[in-house]
C-alpha atoms as a PDB file:
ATOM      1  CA  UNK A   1       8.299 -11.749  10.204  1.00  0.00           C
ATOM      2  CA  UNK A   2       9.884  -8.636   8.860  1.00  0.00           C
ATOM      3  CA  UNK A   3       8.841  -7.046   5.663  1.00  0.00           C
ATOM      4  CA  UNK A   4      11.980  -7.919   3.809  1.00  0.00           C
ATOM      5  CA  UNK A   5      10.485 -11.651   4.224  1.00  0.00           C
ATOM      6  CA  UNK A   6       7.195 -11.299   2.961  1.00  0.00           C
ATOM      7  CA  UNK A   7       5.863 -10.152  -1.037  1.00  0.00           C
ATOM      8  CA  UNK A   8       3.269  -7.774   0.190  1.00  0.00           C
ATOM      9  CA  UNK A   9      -0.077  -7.724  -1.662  1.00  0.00           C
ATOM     10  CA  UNK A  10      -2.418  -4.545  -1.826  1.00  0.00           C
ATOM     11  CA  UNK A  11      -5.843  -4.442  -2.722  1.00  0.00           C
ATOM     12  CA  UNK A  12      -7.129  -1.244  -3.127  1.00  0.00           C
ATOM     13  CA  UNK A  13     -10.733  -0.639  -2.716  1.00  0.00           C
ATOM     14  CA  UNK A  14     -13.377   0.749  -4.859  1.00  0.00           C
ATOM     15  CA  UNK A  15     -11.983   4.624  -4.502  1.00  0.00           C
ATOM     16  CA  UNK A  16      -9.411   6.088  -7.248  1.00  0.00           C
ATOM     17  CA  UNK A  17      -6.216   5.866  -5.419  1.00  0.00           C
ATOM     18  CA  UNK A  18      -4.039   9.224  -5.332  1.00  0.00           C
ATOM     19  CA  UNK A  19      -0.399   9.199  -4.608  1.00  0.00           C
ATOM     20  CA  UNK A  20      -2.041  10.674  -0.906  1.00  0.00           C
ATOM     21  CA  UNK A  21      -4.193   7.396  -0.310  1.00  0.00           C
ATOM     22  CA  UNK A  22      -1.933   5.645   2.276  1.00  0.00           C
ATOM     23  CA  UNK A  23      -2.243   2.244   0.360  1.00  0.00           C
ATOM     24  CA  UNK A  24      -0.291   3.855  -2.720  1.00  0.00           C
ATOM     25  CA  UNK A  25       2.313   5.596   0.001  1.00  0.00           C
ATOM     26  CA  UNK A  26       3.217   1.790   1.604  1.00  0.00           C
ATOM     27  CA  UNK A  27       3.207   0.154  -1.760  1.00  0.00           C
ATOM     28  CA  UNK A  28       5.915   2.957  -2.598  1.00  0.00           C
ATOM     29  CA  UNK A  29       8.170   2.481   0.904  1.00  0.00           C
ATOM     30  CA  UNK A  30       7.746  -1.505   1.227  1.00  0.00           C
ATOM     31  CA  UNK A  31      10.331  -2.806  -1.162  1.00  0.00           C
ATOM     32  CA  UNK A  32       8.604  -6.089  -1.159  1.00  0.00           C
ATOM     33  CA  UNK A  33       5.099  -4.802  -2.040  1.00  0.00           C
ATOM     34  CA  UNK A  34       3.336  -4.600  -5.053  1.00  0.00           C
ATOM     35  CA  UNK A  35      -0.538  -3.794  -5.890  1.00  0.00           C
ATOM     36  CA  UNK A  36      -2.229  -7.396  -6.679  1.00  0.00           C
ATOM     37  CA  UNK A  37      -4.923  -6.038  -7.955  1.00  0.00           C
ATOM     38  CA  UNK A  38      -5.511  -2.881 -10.874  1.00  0.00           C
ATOM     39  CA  UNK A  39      -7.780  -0.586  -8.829  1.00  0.00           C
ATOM     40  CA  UNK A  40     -10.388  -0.850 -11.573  1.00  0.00           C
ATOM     41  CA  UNK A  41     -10.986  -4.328 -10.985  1.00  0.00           C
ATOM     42  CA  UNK A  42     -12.014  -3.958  -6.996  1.00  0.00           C
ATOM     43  CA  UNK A  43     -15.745  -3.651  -8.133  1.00  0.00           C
ATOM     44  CA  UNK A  44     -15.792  -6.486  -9.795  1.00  0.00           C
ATOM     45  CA  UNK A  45     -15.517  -9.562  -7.494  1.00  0.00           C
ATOM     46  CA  UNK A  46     -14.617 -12.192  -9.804  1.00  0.00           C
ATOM     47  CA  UNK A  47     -11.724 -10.283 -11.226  1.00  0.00           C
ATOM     48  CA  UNK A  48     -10.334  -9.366  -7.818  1.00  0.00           C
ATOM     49  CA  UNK A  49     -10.751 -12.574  -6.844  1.00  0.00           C
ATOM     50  CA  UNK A  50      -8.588 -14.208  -9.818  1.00  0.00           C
ATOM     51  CA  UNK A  51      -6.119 -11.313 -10.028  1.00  0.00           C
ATOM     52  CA  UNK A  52      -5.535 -11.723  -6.353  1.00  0.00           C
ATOM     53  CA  UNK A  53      -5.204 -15.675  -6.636  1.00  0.00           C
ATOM     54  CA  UNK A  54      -2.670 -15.041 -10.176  1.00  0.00           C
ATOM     55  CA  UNK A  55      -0.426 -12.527  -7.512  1.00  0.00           C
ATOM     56  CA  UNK A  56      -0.381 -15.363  -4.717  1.00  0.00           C
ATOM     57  CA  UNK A  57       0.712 -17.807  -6.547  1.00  0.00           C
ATOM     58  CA  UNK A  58       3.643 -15.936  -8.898  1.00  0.00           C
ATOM     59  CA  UNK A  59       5.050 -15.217  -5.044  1.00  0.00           C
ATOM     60  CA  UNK A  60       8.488 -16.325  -4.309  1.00  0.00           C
ATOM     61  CA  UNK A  61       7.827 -15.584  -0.191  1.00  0.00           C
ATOM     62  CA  UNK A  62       5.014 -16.054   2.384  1.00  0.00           C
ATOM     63  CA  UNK A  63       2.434 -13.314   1.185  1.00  0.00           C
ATOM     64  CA  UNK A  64       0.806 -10.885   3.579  1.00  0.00           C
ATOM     65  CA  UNK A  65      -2.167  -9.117   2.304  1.00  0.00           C
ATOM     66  CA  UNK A  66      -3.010  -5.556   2.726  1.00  0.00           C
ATOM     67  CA  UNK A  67      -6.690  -4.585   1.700  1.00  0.00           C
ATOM     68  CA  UNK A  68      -8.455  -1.601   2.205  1.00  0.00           C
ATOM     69  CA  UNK A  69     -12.705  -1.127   2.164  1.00  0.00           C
ATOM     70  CA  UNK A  70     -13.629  -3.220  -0.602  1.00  0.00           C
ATOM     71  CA  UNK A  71     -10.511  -4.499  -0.545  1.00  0.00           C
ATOM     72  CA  UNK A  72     -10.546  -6.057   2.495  1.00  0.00           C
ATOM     73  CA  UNK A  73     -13.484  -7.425   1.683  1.00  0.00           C
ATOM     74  CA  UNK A  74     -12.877  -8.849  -1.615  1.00  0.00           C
ATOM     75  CA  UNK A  75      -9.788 -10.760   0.551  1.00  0.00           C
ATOM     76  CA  UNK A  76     -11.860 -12.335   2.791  1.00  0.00           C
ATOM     77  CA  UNK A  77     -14.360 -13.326  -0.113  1.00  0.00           C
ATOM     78  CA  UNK A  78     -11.797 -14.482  -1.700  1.00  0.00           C
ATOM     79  CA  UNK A  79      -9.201 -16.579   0.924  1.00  0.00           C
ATOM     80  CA  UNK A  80     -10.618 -19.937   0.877  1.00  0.00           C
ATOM     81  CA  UNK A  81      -9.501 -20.023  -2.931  1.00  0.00           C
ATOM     82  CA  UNK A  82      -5.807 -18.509  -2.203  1.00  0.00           C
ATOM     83  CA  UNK A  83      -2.969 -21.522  -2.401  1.00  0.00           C
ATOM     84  CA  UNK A  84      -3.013 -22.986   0.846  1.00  0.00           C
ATOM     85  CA  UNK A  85      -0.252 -22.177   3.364  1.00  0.00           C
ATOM     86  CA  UNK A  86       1.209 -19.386   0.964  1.00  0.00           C
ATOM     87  CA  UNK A  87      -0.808 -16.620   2.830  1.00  0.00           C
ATOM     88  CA  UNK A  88       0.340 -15.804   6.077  1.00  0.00           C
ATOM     89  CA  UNK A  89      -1.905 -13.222   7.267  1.00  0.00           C
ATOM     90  CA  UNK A  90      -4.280 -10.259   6.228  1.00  0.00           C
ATOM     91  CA  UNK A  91      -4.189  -6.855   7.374  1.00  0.00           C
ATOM     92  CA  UNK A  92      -8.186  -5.491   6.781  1.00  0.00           C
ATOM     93  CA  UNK A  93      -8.984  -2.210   6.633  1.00  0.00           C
ATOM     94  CA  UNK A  94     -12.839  -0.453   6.975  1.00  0.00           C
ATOM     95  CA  UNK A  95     -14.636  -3.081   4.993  1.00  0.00           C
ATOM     96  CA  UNK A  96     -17.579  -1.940   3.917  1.00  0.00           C
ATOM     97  CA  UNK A  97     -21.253  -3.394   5.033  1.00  0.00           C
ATOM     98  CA  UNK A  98     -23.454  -4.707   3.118  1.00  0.00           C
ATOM     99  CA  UNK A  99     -25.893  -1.697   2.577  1.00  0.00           C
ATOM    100  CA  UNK A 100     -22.583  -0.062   0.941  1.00  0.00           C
ATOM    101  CA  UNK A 101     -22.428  -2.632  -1.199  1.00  0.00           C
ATOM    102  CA  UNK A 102     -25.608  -1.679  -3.351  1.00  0.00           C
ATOM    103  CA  UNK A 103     -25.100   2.124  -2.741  1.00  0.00           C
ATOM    104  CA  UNK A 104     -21.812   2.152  -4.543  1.00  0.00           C
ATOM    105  CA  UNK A 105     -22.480   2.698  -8.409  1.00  0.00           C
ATOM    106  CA  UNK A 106     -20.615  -0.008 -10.105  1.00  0.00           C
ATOM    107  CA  UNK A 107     -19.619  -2.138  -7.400  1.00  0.00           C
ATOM    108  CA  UNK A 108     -20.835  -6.087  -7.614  1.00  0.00           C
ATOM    109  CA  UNK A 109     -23.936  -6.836  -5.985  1.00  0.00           C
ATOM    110  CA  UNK A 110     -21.439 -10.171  -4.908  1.00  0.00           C
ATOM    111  CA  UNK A 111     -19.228  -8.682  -2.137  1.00  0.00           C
ATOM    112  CA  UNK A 112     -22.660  -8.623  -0.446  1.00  0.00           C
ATOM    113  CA  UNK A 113     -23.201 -10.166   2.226  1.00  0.00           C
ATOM    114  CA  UNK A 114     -19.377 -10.238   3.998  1.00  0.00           C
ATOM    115  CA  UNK A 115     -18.287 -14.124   4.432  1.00  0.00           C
ATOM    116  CA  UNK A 116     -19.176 -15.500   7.732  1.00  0.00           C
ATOM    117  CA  UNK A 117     -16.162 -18.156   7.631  1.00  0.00           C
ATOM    118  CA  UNK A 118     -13.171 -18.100   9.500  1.00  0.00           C
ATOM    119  CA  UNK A 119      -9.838 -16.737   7.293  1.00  0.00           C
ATOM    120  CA  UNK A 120      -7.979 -19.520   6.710  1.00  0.00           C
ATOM    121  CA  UNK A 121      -4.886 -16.900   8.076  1.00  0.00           C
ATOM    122  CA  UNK A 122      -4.370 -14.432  11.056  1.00  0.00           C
ATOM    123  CA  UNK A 123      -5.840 -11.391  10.373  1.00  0.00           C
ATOM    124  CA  UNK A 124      -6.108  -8.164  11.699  1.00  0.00           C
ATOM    125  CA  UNK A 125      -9.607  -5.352  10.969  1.00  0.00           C
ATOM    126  CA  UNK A 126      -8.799  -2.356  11.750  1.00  0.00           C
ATOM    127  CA  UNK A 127     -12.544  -0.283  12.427  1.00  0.00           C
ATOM    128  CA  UNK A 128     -13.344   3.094  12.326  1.00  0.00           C
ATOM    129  CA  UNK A 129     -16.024   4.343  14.871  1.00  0.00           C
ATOM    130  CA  UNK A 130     -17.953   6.847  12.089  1.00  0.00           C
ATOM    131  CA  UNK A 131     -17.033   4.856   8.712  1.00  0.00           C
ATOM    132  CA  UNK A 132     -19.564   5.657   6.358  1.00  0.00           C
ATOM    133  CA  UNK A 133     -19.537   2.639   4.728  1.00  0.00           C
ATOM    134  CA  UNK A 134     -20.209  -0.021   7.502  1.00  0.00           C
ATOM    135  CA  UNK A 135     -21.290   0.842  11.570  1.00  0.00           C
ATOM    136  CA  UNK A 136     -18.230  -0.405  14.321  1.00  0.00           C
ATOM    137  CA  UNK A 137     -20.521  -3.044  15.342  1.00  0.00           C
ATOM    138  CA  UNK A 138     -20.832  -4.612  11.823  1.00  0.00           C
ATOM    139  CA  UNK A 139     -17.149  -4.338  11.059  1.00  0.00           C
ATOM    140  CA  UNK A 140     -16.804  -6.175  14.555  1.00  0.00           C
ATOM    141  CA  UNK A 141     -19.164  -8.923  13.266  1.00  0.00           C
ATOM    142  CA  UNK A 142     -17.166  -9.147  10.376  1.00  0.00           C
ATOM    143  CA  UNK A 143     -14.034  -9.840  12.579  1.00  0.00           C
ATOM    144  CA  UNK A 144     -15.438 -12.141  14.917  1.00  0.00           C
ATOM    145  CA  UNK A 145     -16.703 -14.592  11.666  1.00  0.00           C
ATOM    146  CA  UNK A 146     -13.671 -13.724  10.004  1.00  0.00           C
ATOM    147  CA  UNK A 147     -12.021 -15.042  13.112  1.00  0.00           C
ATOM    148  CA  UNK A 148      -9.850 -11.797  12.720  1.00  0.00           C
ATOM    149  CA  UNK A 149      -8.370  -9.540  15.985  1.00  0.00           C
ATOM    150  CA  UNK A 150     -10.749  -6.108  15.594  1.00  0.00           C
ATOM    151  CA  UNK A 151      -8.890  -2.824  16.704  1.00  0.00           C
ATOM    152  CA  UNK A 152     -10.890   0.267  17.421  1.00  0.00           C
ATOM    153  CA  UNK A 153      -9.574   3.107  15.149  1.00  0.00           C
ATOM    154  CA  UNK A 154     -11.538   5.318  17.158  1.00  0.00           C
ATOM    155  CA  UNK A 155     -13.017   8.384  15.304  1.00  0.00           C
ATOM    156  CA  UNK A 156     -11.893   7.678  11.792  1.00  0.00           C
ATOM    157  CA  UNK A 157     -13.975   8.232   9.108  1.00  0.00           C
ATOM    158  CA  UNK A 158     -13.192   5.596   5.913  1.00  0.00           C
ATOM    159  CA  UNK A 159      -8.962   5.650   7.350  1.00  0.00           C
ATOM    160  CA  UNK A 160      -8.513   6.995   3.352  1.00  0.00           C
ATOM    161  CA  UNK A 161      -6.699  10.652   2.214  1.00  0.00           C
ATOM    162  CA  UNK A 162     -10.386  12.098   2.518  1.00  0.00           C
ATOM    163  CA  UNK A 163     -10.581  11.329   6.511  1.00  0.00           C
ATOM    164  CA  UNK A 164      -6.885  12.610   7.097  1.00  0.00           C
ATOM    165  CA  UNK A 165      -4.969   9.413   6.854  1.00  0.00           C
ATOM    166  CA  UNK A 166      -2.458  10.142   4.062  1.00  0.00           C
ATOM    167  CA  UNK A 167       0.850   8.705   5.681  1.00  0.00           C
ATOM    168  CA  UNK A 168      -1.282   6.762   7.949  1.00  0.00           C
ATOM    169  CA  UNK A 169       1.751   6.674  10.324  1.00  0.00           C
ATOM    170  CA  UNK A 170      -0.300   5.008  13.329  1.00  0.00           C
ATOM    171  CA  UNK A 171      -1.228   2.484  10.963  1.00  0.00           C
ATOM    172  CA  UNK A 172       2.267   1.378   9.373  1.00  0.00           C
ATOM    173  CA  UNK A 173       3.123   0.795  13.191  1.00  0.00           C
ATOM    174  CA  UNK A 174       0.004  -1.174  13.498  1.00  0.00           C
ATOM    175  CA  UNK A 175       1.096  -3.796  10.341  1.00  0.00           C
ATOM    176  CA  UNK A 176       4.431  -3.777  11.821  1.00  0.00           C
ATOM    177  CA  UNK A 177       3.442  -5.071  15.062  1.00  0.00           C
ATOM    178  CA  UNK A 178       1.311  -7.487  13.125  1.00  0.00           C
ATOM    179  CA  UNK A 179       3.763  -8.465  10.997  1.00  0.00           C
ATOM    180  CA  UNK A 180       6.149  -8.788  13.657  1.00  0.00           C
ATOM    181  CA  UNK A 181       3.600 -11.726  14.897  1.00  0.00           C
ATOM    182  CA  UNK A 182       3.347 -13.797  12.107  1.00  0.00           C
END
């Protein structure tokens, strides 16, 4: 699948996004993408959750899903309620543990704990070996139960504008190739 084939959702995470965040930079340069959801509803899971399920189904192509730290997580919280077969994969981005979940002022004590079901859709986590916000190994066990393919971002920090990845150029290639497989 090409990007010209897809309407690309993002879902930001909890952070303000800056016109430096790469999320806001690849909502910009895919023609086909479009934020599902206002960044000031990612703390609240109920509102991502219907915002996200309201962008799904006004698609008029497969949807792909971008999501970044709470994001990502709020995706795989909320998948099993996305219209069947319309999703055709989810590219996850440092989503955040648990423990982040009730150190984050504002954020719903719901994203907590990650779903431990299988994505109903291919998906790809892409983990950061010194997140902040969730250890390698628990972003791992968030892949395996997601049934998602885990790739080791190496030393990465959050993979946000404050840990260097503004373009993000390694991981537009990344969604490409994942794209390319769906």
């Amino acid at each position: 699948m090409r990007s010209s084939e897809a309407d690309i959702l993002f879902v930001p995470g909890a952070d303000a996004l800056d016109d430096g965040h790469w999320l806001a930079r690849w909502e910009s340069r895919l023609a086909t993408g479009r934020f599902a959801v206002h960044p000031h509803h990612c703390v609240d899971l109920a509102a991502l959750s219907k915002n996200l399920q309201e962008a799904a189904a006004n698609a008029t192509r497969p949807v792909v899903l971008i999501g970044h730290s709470f994001g990502a997580l709020g995706i795989a919280h909320a998948a099993a309620a996305l219209p069947a077969g319309l999703v055709r994969g989810a590219f996850l981005v440092s989503p955040p543990s648990s423990r982040a979940v009730g150190v984050h002022a504002g954020v719903d004590p719901a994203f907590a704990p990650p779903p431990s079901t299988p994505l109903p859709f291919p998906s790809l986590l892409i983990a950061s070996r010194d997140d902040p916000h969730a250890t390698y190994e628990e972003m791992e066990t968030m892949a395996l139960d997601w049934g998602a393919q885990v790739i080791d971002a190496g030393a990465a920090g959050h993979i946000d504008a404050r840990s260097g990845h503004g373009p993000w150029p390694e991981g537009l290639m990344r969604f490409a190739a994942f794209l390319a497989r769906l």
